[in-house]
C-alpha atoms as a PDB file:
ATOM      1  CA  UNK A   1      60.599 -23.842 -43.735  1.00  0.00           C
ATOM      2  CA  UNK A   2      58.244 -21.632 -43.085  1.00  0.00           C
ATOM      3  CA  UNK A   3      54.059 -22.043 -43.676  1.00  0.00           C
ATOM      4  CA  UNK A   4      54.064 -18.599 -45.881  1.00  0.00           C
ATOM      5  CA  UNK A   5      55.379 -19.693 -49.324  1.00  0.00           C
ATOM      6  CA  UNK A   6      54.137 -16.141 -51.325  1.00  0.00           C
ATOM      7  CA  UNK A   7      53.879 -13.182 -49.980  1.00  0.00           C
ATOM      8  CA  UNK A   8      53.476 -10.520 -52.916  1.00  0.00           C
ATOM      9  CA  UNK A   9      52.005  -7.121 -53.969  1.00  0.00           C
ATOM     10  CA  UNK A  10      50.659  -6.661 -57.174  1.00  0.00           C
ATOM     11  CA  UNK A  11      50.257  -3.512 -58.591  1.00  0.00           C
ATOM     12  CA  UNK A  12      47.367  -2.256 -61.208  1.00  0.00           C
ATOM     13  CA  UNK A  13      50.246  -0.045 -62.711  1.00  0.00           C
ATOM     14  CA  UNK A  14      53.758   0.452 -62.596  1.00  0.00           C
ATOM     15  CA  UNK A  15      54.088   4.145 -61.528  1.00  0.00           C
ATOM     16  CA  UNK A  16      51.663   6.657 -59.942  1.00  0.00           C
ATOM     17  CA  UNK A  17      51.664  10.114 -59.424  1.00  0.00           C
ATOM     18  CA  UNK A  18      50.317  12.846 -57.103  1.00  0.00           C
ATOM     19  CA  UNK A  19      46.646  12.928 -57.472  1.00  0.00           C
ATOM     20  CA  UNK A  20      45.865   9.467 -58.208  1.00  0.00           C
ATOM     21  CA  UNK A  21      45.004   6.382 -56.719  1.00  0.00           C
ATOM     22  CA  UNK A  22      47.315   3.291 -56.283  1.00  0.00           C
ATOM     23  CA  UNK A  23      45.884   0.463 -56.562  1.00  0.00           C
ATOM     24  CA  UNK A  24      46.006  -4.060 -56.936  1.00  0.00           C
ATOM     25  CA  UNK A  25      46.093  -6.805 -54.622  1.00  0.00           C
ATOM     26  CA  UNK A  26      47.812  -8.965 -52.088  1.00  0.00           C
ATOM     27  CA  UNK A  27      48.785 -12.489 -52.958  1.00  0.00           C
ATOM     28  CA  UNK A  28      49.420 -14.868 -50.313  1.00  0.00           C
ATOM     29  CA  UNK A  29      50.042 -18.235 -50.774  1.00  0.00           C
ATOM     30  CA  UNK A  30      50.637 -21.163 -47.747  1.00  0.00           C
ATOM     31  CA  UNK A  31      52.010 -24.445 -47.357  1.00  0.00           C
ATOM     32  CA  UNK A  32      49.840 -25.399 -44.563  1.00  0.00           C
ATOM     33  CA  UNK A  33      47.236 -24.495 -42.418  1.00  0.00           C
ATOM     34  CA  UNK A  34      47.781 -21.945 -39.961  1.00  0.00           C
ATOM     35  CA  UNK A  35      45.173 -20.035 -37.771  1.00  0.00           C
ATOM     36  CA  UNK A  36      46.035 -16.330 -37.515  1.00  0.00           C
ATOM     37  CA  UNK A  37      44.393 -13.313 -35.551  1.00  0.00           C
ATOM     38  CA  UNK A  38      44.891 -10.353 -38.108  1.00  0.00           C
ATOM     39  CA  UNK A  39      46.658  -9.766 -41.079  1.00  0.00           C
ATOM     40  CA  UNK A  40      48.150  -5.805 -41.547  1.00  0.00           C
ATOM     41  CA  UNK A  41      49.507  -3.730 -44.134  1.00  0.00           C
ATOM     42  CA  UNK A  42      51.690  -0.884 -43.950  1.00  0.00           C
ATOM     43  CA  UNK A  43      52.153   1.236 -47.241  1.00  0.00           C
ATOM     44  CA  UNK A  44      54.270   4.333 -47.129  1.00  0.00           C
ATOM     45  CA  UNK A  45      55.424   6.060 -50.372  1.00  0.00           C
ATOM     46  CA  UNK A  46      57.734   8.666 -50.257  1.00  0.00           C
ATOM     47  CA  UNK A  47      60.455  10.285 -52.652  1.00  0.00           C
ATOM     48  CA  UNK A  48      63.904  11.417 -51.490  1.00  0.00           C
ATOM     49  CA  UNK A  49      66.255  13.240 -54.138  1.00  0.00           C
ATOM     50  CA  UNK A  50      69.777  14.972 -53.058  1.00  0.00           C
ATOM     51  CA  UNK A  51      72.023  16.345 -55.893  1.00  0.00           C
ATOM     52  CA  UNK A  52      75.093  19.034 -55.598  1.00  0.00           C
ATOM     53  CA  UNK A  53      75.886  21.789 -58.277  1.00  0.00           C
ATOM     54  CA  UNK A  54      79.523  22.893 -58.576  1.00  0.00           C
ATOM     55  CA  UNK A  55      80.312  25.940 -59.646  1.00  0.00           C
ATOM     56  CA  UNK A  56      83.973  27.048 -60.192  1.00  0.00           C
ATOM     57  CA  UNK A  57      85.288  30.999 -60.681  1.00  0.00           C
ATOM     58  CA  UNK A  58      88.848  31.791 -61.224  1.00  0.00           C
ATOM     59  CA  UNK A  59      90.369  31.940 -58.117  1.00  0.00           C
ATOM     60  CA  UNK A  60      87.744  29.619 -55.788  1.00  0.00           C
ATOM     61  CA  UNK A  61      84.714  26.659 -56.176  1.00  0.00           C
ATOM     62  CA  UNK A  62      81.421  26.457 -54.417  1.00  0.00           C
ATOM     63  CA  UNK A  63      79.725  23.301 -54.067  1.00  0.00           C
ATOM     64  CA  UNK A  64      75.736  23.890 -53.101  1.00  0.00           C
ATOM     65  CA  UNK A  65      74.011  20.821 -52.022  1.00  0.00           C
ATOM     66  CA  UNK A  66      70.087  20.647 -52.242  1.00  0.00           C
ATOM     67  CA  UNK A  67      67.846  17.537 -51.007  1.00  0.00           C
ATOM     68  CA  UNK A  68      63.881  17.390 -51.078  1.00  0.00           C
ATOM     69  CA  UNK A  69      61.708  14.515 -49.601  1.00  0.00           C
ATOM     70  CA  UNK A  70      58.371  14.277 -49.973  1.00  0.00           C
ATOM     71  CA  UNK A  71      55.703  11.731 -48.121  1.00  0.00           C
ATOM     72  CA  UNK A  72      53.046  11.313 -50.474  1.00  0.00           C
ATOM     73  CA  UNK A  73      50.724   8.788 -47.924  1.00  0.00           C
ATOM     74  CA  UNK A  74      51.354   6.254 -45.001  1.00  0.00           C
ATOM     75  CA  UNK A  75      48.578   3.919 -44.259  1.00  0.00           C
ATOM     76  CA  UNK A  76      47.654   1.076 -42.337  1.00  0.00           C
ATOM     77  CA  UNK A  77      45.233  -1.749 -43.485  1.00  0.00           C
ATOM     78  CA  UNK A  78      43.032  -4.359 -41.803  1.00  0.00           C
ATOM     79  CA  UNK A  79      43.404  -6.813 -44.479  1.00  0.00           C
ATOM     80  CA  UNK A  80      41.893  -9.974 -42.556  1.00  0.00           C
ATOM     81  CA  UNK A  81      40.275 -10.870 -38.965  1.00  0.00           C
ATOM     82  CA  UNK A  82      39.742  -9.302 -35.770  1.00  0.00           C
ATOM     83  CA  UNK A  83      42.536  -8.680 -33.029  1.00  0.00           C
ATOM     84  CA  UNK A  84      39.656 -10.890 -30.183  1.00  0.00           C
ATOM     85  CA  UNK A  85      38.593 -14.201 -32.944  1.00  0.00           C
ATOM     86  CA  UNK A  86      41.141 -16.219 -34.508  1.00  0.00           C
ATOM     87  CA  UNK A  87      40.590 -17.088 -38.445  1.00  0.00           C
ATOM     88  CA  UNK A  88      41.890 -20.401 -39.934  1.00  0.00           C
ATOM     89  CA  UNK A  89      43.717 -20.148 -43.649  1.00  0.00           C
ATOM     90  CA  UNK A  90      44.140 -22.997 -45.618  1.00  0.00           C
ATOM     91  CA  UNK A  91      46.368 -23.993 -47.631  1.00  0.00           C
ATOM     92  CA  UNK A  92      45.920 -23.571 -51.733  1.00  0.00           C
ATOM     93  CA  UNK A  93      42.789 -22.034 -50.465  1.00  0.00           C
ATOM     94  CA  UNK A  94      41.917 -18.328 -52.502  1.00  0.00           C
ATOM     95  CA  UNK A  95      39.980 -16.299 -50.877  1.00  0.00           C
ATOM     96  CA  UNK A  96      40.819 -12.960 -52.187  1.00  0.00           C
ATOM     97  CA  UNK A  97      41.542  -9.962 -50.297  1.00  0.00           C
ATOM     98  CA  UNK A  98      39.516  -7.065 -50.365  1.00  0.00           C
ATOM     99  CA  UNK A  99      40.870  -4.680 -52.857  1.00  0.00           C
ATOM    100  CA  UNK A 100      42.964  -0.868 -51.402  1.00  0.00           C
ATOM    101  CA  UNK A 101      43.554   2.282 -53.015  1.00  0.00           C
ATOM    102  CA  UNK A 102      45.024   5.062 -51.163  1.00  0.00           C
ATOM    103  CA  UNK A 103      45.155   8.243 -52.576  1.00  0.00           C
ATOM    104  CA  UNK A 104      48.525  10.294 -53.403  1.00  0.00           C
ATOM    105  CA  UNK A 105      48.742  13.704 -51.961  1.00  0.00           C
END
């Protein structure tokens, strides 16, 4: 087993939208000590939507196809240590994480 038992991201809200900020925390919980260099985050939020419209006349049917995908941000975070020092976690320790928001384009 493994020395990460919780590994979650907690949202302020449910849903966002363009123009706002997303927002909450990281939870991480351990079974043991370990001693890491750096702990990252990649968000990316994008939307993908594809839907067809048929359209049938007497004596033929067109099918038109449309798709739209939008990236609304892709970050990376820096959420704890250095890459040169290592950084000992404990345990049931809870040190909390420094709070992100990113903004939606």
């Amino acid at each position: 087993m493994g020395r990460v038992k919780t590994f979650a991201i907690l949202y302020d809200r449910p849903t966002y939208s363009c123009g706002e900020w997303v927002s909450g925390r990281i939870v991480l919980e351990l079974t043991d000590q370990t001693e890491v260099k750096v702990l990252k985050i990649h968000a990316k939020g994008q939307a993908y939507v594809h839907w067809t419209e048929r359209q049938s006349g007497s004596k033929s049917s067109q099918t038109r196809h449309y798709t739209q995908e939008l990236r609304y941000f892709k970050h990376k975070y820096l959420l704890i240590g250095t890459e040169k020092d290592m950084k000992t976690l404990f345990n049931g320790e809870s040190s909390p994480l420094q709070q992100r928001r990113c903004w939606i384009s």
